[in-house]
N, C-alpha and C. Protein backbone atom coordinates (compact mmCIF):
# COMPACT_ATOMS: atom_id res chain seq x y z
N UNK A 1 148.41 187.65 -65.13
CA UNK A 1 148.74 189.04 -65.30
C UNK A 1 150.23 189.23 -64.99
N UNK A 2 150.78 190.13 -65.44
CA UNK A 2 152.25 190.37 -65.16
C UNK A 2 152.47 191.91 -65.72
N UNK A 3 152.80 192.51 -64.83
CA UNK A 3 153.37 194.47 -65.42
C UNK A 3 151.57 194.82 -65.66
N UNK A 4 150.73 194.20 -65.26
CA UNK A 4 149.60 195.03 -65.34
C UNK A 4 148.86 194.35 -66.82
N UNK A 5 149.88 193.53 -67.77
CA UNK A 5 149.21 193.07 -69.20
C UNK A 5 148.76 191.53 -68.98
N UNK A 6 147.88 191.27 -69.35
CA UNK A 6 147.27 189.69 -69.37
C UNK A 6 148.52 189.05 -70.34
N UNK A 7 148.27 187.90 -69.71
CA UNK A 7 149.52 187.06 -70.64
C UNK A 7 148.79 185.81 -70.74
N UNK A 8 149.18 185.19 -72.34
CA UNK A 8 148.84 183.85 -72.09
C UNK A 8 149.60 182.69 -72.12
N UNK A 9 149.30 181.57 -72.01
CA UNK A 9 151.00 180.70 -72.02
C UNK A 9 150.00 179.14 -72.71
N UNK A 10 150.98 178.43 -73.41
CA UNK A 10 150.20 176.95 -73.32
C UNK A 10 151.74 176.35 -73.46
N UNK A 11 151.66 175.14 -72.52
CA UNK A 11 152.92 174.55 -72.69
C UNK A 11 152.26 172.96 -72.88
N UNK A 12 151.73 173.05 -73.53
CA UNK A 12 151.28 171.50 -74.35
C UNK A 12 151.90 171.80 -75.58
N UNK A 13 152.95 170.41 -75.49
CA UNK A 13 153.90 169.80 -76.90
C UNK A 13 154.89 170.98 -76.58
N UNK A 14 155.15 171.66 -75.81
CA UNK A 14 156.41 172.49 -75.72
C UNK A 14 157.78 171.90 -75.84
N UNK A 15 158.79 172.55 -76.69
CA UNK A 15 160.06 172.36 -77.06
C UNK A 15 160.70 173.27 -76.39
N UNK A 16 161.98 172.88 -76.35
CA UNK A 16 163.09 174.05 -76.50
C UNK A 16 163.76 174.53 -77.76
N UNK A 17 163.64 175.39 -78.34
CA UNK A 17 164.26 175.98 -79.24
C UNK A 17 165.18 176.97 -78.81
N UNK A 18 166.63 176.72 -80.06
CA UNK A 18 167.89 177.68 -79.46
C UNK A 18 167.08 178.74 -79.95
N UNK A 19 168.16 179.89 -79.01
CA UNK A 19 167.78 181.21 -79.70
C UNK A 19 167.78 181.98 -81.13
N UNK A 20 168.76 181.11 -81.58
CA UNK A 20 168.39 181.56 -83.06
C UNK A 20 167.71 181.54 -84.24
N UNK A 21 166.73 180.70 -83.57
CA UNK A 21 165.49 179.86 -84.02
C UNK A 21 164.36 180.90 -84.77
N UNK A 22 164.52 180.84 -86.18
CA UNK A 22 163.21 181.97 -86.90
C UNK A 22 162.30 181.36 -86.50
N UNK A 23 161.47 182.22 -86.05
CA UNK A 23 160.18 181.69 -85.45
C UNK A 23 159.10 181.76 -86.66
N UNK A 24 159.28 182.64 -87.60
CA UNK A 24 158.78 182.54 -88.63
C UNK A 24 158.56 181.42 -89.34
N UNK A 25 159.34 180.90 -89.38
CA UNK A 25 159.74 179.11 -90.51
C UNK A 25 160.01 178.08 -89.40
N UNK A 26 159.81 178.43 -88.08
CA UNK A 26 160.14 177.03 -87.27
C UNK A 26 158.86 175.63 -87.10
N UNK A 27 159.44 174.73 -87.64
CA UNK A 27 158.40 173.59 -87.45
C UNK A 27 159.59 172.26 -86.69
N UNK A 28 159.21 171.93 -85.35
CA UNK A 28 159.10 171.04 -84.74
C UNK A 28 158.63 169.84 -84.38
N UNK A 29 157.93 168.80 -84.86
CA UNK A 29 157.08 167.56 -84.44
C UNK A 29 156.09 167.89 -84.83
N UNK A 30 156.50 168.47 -86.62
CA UNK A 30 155.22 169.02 -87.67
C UNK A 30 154.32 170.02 -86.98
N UNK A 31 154.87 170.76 -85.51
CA UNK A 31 154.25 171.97 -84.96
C UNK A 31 154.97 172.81 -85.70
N UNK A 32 153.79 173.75 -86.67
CA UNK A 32 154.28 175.31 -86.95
C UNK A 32 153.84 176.54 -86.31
N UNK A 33 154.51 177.45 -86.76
CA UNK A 33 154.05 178.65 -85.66
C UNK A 33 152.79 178.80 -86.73
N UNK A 34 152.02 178.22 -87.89
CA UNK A 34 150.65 178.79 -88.63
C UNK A 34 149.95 178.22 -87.17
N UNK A 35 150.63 176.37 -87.26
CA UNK A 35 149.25 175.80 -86.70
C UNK A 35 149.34 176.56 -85.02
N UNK A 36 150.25 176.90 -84.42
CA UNK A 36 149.64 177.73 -83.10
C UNK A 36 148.82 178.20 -83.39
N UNK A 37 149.23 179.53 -84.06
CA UNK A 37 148.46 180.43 -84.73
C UNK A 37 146.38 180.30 -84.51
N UNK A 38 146.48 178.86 -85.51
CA UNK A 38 144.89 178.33 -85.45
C UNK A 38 144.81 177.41 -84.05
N UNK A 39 145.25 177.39 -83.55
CA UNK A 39 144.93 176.96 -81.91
C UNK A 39 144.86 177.90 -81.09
N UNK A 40 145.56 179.33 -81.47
CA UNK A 40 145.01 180.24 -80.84
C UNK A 40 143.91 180.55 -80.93
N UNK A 41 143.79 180.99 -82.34
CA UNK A 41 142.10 181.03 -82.93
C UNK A 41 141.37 180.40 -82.08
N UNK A 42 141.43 179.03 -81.95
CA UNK A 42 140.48 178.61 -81.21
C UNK A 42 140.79 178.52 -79.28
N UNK A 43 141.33 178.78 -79.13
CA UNK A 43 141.50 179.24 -77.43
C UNK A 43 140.67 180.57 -77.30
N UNK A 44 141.09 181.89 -78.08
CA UNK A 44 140.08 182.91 -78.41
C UNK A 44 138.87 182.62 -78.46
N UNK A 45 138.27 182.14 -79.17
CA UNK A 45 136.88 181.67 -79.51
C UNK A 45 136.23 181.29 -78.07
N UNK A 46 137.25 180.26 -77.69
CA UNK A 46 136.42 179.32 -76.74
C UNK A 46 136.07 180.11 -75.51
N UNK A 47 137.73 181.48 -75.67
CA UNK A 47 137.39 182.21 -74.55
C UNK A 47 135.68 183.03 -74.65
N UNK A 48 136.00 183.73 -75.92
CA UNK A 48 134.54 184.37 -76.08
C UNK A 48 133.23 184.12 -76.20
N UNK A 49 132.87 183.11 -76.79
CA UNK A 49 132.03 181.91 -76.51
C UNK A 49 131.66 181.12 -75.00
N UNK A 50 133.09 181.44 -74.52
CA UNK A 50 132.54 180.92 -72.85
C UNK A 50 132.23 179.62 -73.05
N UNK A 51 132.68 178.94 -74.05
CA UNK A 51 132.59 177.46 -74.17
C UNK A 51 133.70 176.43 -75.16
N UNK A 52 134.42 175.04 -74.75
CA UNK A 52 135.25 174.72 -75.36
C UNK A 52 134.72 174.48 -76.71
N UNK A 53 135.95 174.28 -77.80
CA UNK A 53 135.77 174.06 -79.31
C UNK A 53 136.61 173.20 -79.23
N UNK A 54 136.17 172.18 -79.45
CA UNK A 54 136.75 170.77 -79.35
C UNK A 54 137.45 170.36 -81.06
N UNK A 55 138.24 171.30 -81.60
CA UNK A 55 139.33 171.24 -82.20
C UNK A 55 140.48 170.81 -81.73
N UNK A 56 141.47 169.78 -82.39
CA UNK A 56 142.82 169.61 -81.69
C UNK A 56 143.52 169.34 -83.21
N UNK A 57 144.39 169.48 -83.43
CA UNK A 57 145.26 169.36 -85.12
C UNK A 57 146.10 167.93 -85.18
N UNK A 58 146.08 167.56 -84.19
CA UNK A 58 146.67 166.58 -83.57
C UNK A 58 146.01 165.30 -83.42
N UNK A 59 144.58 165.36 -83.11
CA UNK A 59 143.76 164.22 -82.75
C UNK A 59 143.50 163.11 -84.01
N UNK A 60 143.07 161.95 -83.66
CA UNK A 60 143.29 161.11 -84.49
C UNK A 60 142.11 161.51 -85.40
N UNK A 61 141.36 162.19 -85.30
CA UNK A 61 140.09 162.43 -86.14
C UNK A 61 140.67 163.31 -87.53
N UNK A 62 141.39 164.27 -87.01
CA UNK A 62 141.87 165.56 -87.81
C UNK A 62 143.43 165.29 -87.92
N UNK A 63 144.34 164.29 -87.86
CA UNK A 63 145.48 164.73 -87.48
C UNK A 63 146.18 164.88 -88.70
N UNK A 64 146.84 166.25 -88.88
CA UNK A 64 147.43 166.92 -89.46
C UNK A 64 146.56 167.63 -90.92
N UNK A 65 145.10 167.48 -90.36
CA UNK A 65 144.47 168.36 -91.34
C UNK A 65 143.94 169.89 -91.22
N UNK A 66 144.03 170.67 -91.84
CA UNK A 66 143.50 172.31 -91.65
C UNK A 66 141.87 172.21 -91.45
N UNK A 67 141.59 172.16 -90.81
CA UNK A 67 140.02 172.50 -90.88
C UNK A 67 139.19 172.68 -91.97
N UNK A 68 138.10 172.46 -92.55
CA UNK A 68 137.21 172.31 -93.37
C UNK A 68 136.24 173.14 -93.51
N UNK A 69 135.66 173.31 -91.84
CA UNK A 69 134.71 174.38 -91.51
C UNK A 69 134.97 174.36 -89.85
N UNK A 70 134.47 176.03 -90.10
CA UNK A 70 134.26 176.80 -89.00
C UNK A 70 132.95 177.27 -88.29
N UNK A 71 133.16 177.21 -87.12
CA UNK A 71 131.42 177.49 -86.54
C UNK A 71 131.64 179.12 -86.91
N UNK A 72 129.90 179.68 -86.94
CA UNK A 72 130.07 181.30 -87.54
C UNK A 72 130.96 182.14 -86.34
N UNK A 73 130.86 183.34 -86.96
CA UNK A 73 131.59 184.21 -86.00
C UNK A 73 131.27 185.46 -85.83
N UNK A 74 129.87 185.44 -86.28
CA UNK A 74 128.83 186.87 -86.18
C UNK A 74 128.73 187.37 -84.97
N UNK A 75 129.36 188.31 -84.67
CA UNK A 75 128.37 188.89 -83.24
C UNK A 75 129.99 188.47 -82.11
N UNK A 76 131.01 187.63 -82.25
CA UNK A 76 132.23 186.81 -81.47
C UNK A 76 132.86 188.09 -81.40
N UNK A 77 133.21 188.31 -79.91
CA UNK A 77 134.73 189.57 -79.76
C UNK A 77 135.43 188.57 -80.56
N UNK A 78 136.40 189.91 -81.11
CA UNK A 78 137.57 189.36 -82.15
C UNK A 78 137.45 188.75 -83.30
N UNK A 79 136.03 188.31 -84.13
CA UNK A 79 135.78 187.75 -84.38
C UNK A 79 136.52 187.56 -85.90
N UNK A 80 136.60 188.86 -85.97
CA UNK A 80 138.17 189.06 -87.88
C UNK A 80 139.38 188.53 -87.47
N UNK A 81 140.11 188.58 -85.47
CA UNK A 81 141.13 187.88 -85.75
C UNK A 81 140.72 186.38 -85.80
N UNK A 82 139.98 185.89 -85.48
CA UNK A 82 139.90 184.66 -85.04
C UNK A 82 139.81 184.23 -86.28
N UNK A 83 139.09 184.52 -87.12
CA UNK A 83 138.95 183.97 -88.85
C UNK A 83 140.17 184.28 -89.29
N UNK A 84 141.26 185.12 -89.23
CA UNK A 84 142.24 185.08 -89.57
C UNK A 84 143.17 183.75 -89.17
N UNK A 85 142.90 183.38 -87.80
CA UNK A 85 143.59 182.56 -86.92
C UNK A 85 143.44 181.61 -88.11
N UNK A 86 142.02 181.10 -87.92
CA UNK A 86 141.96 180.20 -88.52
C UNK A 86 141.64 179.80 -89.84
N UNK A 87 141.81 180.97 -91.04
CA UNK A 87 142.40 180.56 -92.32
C UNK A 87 144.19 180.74 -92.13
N UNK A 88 144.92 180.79 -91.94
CA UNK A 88 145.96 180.82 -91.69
C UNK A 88 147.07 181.92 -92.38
N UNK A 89 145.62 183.18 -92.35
CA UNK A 89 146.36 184.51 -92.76
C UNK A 89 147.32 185.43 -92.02
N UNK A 90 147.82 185.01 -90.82
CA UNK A 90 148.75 185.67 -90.30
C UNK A 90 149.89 185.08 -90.48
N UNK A 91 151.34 185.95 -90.96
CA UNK A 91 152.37 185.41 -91.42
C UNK A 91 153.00 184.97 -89.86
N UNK A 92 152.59 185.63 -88.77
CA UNK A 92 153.82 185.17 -87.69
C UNK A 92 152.88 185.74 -86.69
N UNK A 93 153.16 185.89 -85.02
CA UNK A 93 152.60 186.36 -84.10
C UNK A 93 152.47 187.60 -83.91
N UNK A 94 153.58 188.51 -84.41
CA UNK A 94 153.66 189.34 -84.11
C UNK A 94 152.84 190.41 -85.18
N UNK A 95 152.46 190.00 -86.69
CA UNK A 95 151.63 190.36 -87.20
C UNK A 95 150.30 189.86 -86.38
N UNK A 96 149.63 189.49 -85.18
CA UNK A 96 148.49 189.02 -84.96
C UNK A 96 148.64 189.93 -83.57
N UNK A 97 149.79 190.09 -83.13
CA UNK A 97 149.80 190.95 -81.99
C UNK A 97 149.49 192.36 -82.50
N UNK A 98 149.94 193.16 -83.08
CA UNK A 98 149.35 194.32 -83.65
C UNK A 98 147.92 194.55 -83.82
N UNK A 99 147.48 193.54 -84.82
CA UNK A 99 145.99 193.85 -84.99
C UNK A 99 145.23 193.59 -83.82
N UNK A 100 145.54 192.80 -83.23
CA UNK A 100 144.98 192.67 -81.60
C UNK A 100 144.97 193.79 -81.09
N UNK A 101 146.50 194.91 -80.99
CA UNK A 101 146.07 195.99 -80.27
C UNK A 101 145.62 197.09 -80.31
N UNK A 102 145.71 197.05 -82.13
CA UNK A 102 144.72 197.98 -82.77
C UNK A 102 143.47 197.46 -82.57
N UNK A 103 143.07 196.51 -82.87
CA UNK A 103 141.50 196.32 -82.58
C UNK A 103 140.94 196.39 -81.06
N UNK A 104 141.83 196.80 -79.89
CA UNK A 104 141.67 196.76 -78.36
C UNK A 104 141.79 198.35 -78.04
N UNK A 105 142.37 198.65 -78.74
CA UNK A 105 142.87 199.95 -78.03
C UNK A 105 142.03 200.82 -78.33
């Protein structure tokens, strides 16, 4: 928590990027801000579910593939962003932050 708002952080594979860095188009060690994006998706999930989703984009099983299939998402808080997460319909974060707080508020 911080100022009263939940925050979240993951600093696995973290870089430094200068500040002038579009975050929009930034890809690093073939990390894009889509594939956060669908790792958020699934951090969400796992939160709401109350159980891990043993997705990684990275792992030698999947590495560097988009997912194929998704477990359902009937009945999941969030469950339109999370399918968003993870078809990779949000252009950037901050389009995913909005609908988050429209769909919260």
């Amino acid at each position: 928590m911080a100022d009263g708002k939940l925050k979240l952080a993951d600093f696995g594979q973290s870089v430094l990027l200068s500040l002038d860095t579009d975050m929009d188009k930034v890809c690093d060690n073939d990390l894009t801000t889509k594939i956060e994006i669908l790792h958020l998706g699934w951090i969400i999930y796992s939160i709401a579910k109350w159980s891990v989703c043993p997705f990684y984009f990275f792992d030698k099983q999947h590495y560097m593939q988009w997912p194929k299939e998704f477990p359902p998402l009937e009945k999941i808080f969030c469950g339109s962003i999370i399918d968003r997460c993870w078809h990779g319909e949000y252009v950037n974060m901050k389009e995913l932050q909005i609908e988050a707080h429209e769909a919260l508020d």
